[in-house]
C-alpha atoms as a PDB file:
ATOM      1  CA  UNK A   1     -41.654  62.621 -94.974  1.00  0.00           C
ATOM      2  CA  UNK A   2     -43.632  59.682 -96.583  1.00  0.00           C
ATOM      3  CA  UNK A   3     -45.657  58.024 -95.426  1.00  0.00           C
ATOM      4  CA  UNK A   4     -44.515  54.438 -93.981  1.00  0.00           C
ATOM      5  CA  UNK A   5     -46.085  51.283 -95.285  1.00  0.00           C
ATOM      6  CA  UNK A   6     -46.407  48.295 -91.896  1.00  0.00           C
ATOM      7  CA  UNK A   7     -44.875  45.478 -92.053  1.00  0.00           C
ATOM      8  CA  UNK A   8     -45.395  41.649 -91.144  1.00  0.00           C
ATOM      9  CA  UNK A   9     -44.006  40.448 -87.457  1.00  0.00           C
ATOM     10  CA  UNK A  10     -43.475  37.567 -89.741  1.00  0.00           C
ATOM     11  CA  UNK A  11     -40.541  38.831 -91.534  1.00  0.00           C
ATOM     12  CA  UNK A  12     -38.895  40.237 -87.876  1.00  0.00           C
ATOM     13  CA  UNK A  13     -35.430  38.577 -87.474  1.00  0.00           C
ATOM     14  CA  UNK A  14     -33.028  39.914 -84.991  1.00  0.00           C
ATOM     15  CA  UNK A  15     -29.107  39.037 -86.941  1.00  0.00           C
ATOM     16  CA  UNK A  16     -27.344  39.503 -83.538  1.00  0.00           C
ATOM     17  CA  UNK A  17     -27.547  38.839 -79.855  1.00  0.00           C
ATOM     18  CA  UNK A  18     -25.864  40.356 -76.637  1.00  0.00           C
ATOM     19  CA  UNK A  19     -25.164  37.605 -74.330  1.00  0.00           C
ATOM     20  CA  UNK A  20     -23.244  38.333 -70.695  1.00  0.00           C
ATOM     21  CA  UNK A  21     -20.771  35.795 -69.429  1.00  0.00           C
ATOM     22  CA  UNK A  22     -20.091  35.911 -65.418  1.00  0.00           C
ATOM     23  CA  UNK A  23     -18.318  33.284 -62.958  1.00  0.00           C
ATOM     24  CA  UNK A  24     -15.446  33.551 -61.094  1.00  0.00           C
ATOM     25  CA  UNK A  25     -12.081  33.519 -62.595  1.00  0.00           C
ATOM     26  CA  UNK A  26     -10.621  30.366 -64.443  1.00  0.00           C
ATOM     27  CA  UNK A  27     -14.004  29.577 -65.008  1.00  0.00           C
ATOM     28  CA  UNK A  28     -13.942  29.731 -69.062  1.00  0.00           C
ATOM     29  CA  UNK A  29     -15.333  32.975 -69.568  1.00  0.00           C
ATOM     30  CA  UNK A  30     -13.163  34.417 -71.946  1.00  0.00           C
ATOM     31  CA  UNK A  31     -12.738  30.986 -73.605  1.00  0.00           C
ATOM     32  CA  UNK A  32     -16.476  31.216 -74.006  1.00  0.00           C
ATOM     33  CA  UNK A  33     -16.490  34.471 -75.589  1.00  0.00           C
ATOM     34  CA  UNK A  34     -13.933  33.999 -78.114  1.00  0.00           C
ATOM     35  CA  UNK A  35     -15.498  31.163 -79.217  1.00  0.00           C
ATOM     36  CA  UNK A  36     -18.489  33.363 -81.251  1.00  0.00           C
ATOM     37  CA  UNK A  37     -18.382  34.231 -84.811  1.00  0.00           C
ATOM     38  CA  UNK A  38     -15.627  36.657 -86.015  1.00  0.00           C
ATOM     39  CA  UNK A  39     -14.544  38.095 -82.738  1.00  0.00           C
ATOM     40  CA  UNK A  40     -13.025  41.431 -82.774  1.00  0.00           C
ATOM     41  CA  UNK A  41     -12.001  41.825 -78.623  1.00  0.00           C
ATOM     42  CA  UNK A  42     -11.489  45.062 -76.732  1.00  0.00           C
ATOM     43  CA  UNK A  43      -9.481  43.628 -74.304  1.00  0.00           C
ATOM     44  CA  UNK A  44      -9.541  45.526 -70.638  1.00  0.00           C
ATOM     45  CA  UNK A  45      -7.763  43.286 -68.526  1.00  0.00           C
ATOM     46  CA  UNK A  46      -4.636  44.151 -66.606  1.00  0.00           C
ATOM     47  CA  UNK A  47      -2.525  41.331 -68.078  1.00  0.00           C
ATOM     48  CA  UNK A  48      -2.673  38.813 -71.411  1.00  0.00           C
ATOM     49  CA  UNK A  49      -3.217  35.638 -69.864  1.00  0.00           C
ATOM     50  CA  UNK A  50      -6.463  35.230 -71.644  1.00  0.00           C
ATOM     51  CA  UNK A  51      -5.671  35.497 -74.985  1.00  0.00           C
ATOM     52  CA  UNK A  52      -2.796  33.395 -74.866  1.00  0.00           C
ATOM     53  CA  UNK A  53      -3.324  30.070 -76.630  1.00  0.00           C
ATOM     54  CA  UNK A  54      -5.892  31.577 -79.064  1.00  0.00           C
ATOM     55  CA  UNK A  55      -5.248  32.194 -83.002  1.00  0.00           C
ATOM     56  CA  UNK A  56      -5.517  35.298 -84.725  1.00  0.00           C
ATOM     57  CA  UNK A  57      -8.049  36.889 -83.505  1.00  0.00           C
ATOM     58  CA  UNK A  58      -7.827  40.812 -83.916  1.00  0.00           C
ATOM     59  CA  UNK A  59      -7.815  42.269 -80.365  1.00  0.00           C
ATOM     60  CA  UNK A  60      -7.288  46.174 -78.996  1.00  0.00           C
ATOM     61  CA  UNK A  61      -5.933  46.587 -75.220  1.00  0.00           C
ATOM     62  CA  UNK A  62      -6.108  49.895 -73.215  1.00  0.00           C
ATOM     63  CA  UNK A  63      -2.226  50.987 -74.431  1.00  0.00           C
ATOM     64  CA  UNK A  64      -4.372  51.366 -77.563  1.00  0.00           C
ATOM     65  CA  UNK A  65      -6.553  53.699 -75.782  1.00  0.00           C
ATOM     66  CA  UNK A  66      -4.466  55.943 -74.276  1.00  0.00           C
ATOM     67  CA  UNK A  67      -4.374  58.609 -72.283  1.00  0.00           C
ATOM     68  CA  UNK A  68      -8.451  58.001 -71.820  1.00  0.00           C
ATOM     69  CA  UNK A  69     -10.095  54.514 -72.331  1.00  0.00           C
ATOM     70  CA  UNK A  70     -13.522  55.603 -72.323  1.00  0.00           C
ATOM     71  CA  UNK A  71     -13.090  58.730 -74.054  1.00  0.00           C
ATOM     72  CA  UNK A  72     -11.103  56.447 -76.826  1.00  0.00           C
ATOM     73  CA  UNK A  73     -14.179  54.462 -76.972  1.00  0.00           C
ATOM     74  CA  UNK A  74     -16.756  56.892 -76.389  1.00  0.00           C
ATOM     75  CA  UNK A  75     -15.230  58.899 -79.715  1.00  0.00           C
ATOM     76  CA  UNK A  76     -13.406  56.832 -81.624  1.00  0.00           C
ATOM     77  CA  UNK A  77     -13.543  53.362 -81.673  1.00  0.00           C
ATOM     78  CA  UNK A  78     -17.409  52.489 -80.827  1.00  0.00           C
ATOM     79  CA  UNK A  79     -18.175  55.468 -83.578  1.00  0.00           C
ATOM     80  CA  UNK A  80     -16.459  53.615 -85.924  1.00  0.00           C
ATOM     81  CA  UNK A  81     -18.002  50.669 -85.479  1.00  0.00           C
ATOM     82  CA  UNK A  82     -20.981  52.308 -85.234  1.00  0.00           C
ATOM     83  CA  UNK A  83     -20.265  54.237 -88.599  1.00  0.00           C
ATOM     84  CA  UNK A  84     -19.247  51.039 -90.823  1.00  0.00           C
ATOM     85  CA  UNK A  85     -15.875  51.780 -90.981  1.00  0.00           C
ATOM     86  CA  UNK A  86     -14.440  48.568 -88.772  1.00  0.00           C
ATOM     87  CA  UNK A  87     -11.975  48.337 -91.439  1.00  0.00           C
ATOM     88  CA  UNK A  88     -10.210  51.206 -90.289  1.00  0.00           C
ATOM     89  CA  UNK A  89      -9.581  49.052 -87.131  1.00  0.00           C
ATOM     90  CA  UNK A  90      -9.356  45.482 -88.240  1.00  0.00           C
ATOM     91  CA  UNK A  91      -8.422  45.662 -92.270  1.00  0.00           C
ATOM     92  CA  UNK A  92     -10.632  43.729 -94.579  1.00  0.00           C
ATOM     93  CA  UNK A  93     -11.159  41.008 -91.834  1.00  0.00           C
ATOM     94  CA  UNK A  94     -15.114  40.357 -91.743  1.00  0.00           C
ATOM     95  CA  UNK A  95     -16.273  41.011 -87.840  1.00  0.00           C
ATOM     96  CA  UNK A  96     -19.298  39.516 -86.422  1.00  0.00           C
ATOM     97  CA  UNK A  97     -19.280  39.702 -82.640  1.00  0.00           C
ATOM     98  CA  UNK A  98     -17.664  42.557 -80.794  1.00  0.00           C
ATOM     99  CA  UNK A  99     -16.147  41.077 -77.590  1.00  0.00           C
ATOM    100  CA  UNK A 100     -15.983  43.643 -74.296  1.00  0.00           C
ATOM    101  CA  UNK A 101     -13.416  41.442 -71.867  1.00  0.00           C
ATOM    102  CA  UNK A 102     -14.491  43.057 -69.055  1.00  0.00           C
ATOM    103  CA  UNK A 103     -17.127  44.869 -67.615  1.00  0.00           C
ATOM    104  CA  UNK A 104     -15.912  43.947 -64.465  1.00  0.00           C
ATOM    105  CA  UNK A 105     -12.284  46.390 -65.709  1.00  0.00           C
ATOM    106  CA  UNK A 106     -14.185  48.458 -68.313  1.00  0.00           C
ATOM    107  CA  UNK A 107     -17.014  49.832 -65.362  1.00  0.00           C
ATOM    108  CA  UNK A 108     -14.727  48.704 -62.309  1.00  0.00           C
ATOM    109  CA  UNK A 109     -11.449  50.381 -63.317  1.00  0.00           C
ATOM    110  CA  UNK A 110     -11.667  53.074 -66.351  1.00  0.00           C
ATOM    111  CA  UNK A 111     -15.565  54.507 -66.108  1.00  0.00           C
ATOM    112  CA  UNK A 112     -14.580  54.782 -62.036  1.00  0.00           C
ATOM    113  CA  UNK A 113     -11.511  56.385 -62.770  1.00  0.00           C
ATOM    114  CA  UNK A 114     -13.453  58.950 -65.803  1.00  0.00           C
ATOM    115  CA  UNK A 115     -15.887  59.691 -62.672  1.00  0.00           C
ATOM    116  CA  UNK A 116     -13.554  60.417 -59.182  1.00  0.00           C
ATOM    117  CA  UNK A 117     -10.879  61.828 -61.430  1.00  0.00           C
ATOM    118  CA  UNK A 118      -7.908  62.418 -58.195  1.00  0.00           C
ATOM    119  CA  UNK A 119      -9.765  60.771 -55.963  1.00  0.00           C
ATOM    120  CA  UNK A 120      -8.783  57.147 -55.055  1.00  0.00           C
ATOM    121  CA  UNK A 121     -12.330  55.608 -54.691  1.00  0.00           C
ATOM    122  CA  UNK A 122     -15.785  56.977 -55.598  1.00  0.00           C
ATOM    123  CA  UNK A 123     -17.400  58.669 -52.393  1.00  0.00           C
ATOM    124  CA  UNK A 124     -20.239  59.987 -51.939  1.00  0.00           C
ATOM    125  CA  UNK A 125     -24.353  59.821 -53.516  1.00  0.00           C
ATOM    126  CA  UNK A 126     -22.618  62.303 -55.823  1.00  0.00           C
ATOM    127  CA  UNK A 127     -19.840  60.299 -57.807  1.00  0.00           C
ATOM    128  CA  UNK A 128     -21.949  57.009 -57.749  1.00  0.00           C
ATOM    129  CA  UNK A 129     -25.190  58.071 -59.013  1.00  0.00           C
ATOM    130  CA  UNK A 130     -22.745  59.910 -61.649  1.00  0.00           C
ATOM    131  CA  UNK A 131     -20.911  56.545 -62.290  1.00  0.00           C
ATOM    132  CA  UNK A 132     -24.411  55.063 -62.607  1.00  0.00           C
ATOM    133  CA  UNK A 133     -25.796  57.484 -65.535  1.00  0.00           C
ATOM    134  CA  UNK A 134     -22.739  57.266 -67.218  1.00  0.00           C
ATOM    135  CA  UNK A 135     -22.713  53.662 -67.166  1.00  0.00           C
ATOM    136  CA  UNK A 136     -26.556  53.333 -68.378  1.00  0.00           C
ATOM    137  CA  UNK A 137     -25.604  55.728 -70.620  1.00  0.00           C
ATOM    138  CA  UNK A 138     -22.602  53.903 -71.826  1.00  0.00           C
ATOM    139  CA  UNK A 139     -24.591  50.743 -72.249  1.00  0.00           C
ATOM    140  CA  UNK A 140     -27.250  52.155 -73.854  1.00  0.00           C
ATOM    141  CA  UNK A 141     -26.046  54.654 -76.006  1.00  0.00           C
ATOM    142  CA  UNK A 142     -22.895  52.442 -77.322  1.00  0.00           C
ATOM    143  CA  UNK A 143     -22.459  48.978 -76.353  1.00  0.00           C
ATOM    144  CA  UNK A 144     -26.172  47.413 -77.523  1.00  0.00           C
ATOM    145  CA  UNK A 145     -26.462  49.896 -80.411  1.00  0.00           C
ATOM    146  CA  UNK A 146     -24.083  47.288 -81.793  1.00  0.00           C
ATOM    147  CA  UNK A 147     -26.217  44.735 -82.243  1.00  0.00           C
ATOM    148  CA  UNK A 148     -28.687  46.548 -83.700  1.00  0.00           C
ATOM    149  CA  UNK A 149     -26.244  47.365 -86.429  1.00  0.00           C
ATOM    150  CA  UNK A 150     -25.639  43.502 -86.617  1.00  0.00           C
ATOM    151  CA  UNK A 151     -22.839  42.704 -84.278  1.00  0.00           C
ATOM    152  CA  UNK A 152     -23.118  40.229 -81.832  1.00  0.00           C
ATOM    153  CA  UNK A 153     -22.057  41.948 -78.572  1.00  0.00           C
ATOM    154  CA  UNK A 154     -20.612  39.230 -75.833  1.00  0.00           C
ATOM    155  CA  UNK A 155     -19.099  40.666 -72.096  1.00  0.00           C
ATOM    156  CA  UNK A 156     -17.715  39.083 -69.342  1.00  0.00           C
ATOM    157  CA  UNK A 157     -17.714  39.749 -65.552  1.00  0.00           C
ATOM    158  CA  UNK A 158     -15.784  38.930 -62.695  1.00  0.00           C
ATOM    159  CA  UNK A 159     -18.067  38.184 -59.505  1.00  0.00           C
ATOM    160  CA  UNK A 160     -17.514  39.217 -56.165  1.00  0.00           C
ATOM    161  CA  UNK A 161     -18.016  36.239 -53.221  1.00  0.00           C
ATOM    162  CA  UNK A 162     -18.928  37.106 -49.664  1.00  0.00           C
ATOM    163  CA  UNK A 163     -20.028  34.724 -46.866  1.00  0.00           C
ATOM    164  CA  UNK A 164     -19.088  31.251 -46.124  1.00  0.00           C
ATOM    165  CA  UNK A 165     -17.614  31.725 -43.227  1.00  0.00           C
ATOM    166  CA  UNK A 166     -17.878  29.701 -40.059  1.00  0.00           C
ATOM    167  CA  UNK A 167     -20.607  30.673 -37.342  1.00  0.00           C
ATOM    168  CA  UNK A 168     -19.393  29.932 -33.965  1.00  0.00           C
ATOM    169  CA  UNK A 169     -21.050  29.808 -30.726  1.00  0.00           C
ATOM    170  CA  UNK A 170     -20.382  28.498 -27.549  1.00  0.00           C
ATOM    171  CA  UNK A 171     -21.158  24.989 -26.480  1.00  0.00           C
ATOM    172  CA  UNK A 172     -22.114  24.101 -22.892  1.00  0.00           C
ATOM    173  CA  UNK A 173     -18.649  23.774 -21.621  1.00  0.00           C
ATOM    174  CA  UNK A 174     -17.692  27.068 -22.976  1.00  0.00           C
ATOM    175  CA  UNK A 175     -16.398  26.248 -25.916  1.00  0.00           C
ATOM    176  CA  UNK A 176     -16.542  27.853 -29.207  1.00  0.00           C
ATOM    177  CA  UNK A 177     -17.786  24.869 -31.937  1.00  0.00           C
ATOM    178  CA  UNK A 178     -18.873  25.695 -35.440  1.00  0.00           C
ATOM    179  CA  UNK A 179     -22.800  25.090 -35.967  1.00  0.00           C
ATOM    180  CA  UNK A 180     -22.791  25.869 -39.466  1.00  0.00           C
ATOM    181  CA  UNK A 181     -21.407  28.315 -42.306  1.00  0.00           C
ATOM    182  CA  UNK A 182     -22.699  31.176 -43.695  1.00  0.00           C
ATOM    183  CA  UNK A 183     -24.630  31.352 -46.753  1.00  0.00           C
ATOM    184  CA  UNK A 184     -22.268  32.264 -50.094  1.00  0.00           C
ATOM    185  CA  UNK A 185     -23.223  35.304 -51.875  1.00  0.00           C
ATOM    186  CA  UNK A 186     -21.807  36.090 -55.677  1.00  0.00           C
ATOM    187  CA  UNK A 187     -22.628  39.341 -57.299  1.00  0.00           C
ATOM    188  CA  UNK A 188     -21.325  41.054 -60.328  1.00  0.00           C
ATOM    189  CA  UNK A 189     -17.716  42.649 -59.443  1.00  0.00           C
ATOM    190  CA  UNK A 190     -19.052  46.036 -60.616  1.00  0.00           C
ATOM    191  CA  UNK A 191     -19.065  49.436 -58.412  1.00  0.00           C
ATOM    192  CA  UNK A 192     -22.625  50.715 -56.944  1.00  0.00           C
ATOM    193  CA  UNK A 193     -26.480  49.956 -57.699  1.00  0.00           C
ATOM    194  CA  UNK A 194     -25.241  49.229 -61.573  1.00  0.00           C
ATOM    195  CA  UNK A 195     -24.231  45.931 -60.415  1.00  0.00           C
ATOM    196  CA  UNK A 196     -27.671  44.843 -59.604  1.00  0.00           C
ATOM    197  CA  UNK A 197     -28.903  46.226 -62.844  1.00  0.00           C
ATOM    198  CA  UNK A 198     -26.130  45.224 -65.666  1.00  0.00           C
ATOM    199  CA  UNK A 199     -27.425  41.935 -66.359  1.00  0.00           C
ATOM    200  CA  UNK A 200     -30.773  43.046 -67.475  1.00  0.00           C
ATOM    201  CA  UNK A 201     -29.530  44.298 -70.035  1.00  0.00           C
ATOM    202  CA  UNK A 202     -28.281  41.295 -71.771  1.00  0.00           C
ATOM    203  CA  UNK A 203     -30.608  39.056 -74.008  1.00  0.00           C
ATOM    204  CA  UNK A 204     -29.164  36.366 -72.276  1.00  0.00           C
ATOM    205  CA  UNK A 205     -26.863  35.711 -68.876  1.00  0.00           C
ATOM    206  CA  UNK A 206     -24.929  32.859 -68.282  1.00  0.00           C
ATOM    207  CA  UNK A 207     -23.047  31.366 -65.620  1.00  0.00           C
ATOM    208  CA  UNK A 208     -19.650  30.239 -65.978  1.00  0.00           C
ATOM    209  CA  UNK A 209     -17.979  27.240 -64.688  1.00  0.00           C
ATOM    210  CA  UNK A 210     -15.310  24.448 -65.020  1.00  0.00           C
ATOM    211  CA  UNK A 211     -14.396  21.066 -64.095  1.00  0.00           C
ATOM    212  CA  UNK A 212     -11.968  18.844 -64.878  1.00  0.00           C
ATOM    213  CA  UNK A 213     -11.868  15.833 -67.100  1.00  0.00           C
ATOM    214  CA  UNK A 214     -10.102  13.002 -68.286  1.00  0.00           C
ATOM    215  CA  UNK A 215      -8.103  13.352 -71.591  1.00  0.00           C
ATOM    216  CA  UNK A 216      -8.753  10.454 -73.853  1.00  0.00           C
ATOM    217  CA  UNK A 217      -6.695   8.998 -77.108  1.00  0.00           C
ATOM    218  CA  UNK A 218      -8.110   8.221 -80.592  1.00  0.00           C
ATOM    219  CA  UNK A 219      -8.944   4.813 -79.320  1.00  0.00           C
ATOM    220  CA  UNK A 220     -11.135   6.158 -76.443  1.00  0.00           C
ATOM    221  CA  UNK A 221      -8.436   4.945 -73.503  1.00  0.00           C
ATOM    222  CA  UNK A 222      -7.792   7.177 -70.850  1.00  0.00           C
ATOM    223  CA  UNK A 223      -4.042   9.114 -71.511  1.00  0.00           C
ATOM    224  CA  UNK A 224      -3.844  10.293 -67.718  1.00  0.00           C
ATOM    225  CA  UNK A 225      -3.940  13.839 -68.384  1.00  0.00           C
ATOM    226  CA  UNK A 226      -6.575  16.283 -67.033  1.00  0.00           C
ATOM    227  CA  UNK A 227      -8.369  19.393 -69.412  1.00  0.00           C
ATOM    228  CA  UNK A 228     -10.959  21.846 -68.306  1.00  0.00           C
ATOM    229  CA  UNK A 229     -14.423  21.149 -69.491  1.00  0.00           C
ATOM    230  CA  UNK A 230     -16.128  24.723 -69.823  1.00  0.00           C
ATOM    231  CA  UNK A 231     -20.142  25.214 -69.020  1.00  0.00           C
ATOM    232  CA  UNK A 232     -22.584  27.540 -68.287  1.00  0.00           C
ATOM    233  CA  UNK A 233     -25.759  27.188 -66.305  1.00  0.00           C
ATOM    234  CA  UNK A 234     -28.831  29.235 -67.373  1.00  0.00           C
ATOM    235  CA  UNK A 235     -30.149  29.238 -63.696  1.00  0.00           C
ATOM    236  CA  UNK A 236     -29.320  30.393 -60.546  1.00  0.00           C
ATOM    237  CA  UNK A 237     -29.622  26.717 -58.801  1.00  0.00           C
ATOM    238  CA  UNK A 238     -28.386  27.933 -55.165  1.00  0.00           C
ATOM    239  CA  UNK A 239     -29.501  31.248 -55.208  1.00  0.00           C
ATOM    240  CA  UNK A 240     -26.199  32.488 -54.432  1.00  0.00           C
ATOM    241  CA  UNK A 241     -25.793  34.816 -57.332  1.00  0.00           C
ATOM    242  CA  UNK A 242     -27.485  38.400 -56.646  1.00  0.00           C
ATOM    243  CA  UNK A 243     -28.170  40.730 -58.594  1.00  0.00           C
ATOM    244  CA  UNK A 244     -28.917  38.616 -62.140  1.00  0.00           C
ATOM    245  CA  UNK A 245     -32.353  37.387 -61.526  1.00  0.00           C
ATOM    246  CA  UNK A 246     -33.602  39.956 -64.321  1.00  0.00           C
ATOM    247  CA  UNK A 247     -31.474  38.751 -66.613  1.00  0.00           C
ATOM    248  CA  UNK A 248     -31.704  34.934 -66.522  1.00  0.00           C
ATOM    249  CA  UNK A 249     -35.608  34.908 -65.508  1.00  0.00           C
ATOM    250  CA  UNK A 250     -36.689  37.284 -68.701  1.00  0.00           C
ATOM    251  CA  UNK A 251     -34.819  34.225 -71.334  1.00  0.00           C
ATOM    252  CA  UNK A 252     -38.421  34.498 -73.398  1.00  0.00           C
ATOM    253  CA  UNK A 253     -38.950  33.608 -77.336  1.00  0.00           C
ATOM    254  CA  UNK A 254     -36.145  31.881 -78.801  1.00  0.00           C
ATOM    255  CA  UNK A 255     -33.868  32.263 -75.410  1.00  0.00           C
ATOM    256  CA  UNK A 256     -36.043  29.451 -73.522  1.00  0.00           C
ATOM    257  CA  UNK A 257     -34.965  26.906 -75.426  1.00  0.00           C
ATOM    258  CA  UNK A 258     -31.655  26.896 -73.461  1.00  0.00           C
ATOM    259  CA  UNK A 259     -31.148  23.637 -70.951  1.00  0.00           C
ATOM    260  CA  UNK A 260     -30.151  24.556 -67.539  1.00  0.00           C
ATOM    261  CA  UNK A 261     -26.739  23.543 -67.989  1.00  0.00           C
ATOM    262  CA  UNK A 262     -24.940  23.156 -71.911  1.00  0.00           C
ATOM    263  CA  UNK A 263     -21.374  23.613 -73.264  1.00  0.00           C
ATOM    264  CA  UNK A 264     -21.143  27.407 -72.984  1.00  0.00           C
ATOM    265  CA  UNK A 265     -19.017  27.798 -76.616  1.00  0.00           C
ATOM    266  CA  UNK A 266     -21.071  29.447 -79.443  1.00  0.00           C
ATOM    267  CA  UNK A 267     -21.914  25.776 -81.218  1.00  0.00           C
ATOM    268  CA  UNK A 268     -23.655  24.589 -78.713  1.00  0.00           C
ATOM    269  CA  UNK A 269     -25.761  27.771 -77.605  1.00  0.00           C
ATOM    270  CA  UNK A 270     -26.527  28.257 -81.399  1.00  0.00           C
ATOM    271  CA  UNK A 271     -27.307  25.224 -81.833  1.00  0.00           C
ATOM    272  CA  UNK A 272     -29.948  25.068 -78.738  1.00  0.00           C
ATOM    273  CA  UNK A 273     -31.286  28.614 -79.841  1.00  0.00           C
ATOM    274  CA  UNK A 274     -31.971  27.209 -83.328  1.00  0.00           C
ATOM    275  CA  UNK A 275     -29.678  29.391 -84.952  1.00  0.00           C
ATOM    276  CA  UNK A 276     -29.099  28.659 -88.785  1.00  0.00           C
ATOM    277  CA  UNK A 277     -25.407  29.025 -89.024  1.00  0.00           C
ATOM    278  CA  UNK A 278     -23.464  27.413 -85.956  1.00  0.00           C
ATOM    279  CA  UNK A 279     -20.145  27.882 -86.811  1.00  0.00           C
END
């Protein structure tokens, strides 16, 4: 071995980012993730609903990993990658940002199913603490090694919503009135402790939403019609999401300069970070 020679912290540039999109569903997070440079999308979900509408975009489903979607990953496709042979997968296409849509069916669905094998649900300190290694591991090992070899890495997540239901008592004529609601709780839609860990992972986490707005004409005038205006918040204003407090509160360096809420496409969070190209 020779010996190394330091170098400057001035000269430090990291070329990609992982970012985590979660929100509950129809809230743009898939729209969001497409949006980044060069997307090439390993696509988990159960039906195609959200790629329809986009354009070309190279894109893998789990009938392209069959019989084993995380052993197809695990061995072949993230090795790859990995490897610099993407254009075994995607031709001579150039690929910037390696979409996982989602975690929520990646983790939830196929790394449960690699874990309880027969079994219906994981059960047991055994199977979870085994579906938590192998998720860490999974992460760690495979997912954000990718953007070390230069690949932006973007996931989604589902969320899971408990409370706000109604809280009853009795009045003084007997009577069951409401005197108030229970508080909402969101959390990633992710089996066992990994849930409250996954978004620490991420160099950034934002949260999805949507509302709707009023389509206007070239002139400015109001057509009638209603779109969906996509945004992400970079704080957790309620407090009703658990289990993500790692990942928005440790936004340091470059990741501060994110608003609290901002167009959550790529040209508008590159643009905030200070990113040179913002296409």
């Amino acid at each position: 071995m020779t010996l190394p020679k330091a170098r400057s912290t001035t000269d430090v540039d990291v070329p990609a980012v992982s970012v985590l999109y979660i929100g509950p569903a129809k809230s743009g997070k898939t729209t969001c993730a497409l949006s980044w440079p060069s997307p090439l999308v390993l696509y988990f979900e159960p039906n195609m609903a959200g790629l329809i509408g986009t354009h070309d975009i190279p894109y893998l489903t789990v009938d392209d990993m069959k019989p084993d979607v995380i052993s197809a990953l695990q061995q072949v496709i993230l090795p790859t990658i990995l490897n610099g042979k993407i254009a075994e997968i995607v031709g001579e296409r150039p690929i910037r940002t390696i979409v996982f849509d989602s975690l929520t069916e990646l983790l939830g669905t196929h790394m449960s199913k690699s874990v309880r094998g027969a079994k219906e649900t994981l059960k047991g300190f055994d199977d979870f603490g085994t579906f938590l290694y192998r998720s860490e591991n999974f992460m760690h090992a495979q997912i954000l090694p990718l953007v070390r070899a230069g690949f932006n890495v973007v996931c989604t997540c589902h969320i899971t919503q408990m409370g706000g239901e109604p809280i009853m008592q009795k009045d003084a004529r007997d009577k069951w009135v409401q005197v108030g609601t229970e508080p909402i709780f969101r959390r990633p839609a992710i089996p066992g402790r990994f849930r409250d860990l996954v978004a620490s992972r991420f160099d950034a986490v934002l949260l999805t939403g949507s509302e709707l707005v009023a389509e206007r004409n070239a002139a400015g005038g109001v057509t009638g019609g209603r779109a969906s205006s996509f945004f992400v918040e970079t704080i957790n204003p309620d407090r009703s999401y658990e289990g993500i407090g790692d990942g928005l509160g440790k936004q340091d360096g470059r990741f501060t300069r994110l608003p609290p809420r901002l167009d959550g496409r790529y040209p508008s969070l590159a643009k905030a970070w200070g990113f040179a190209e913002t296409k």
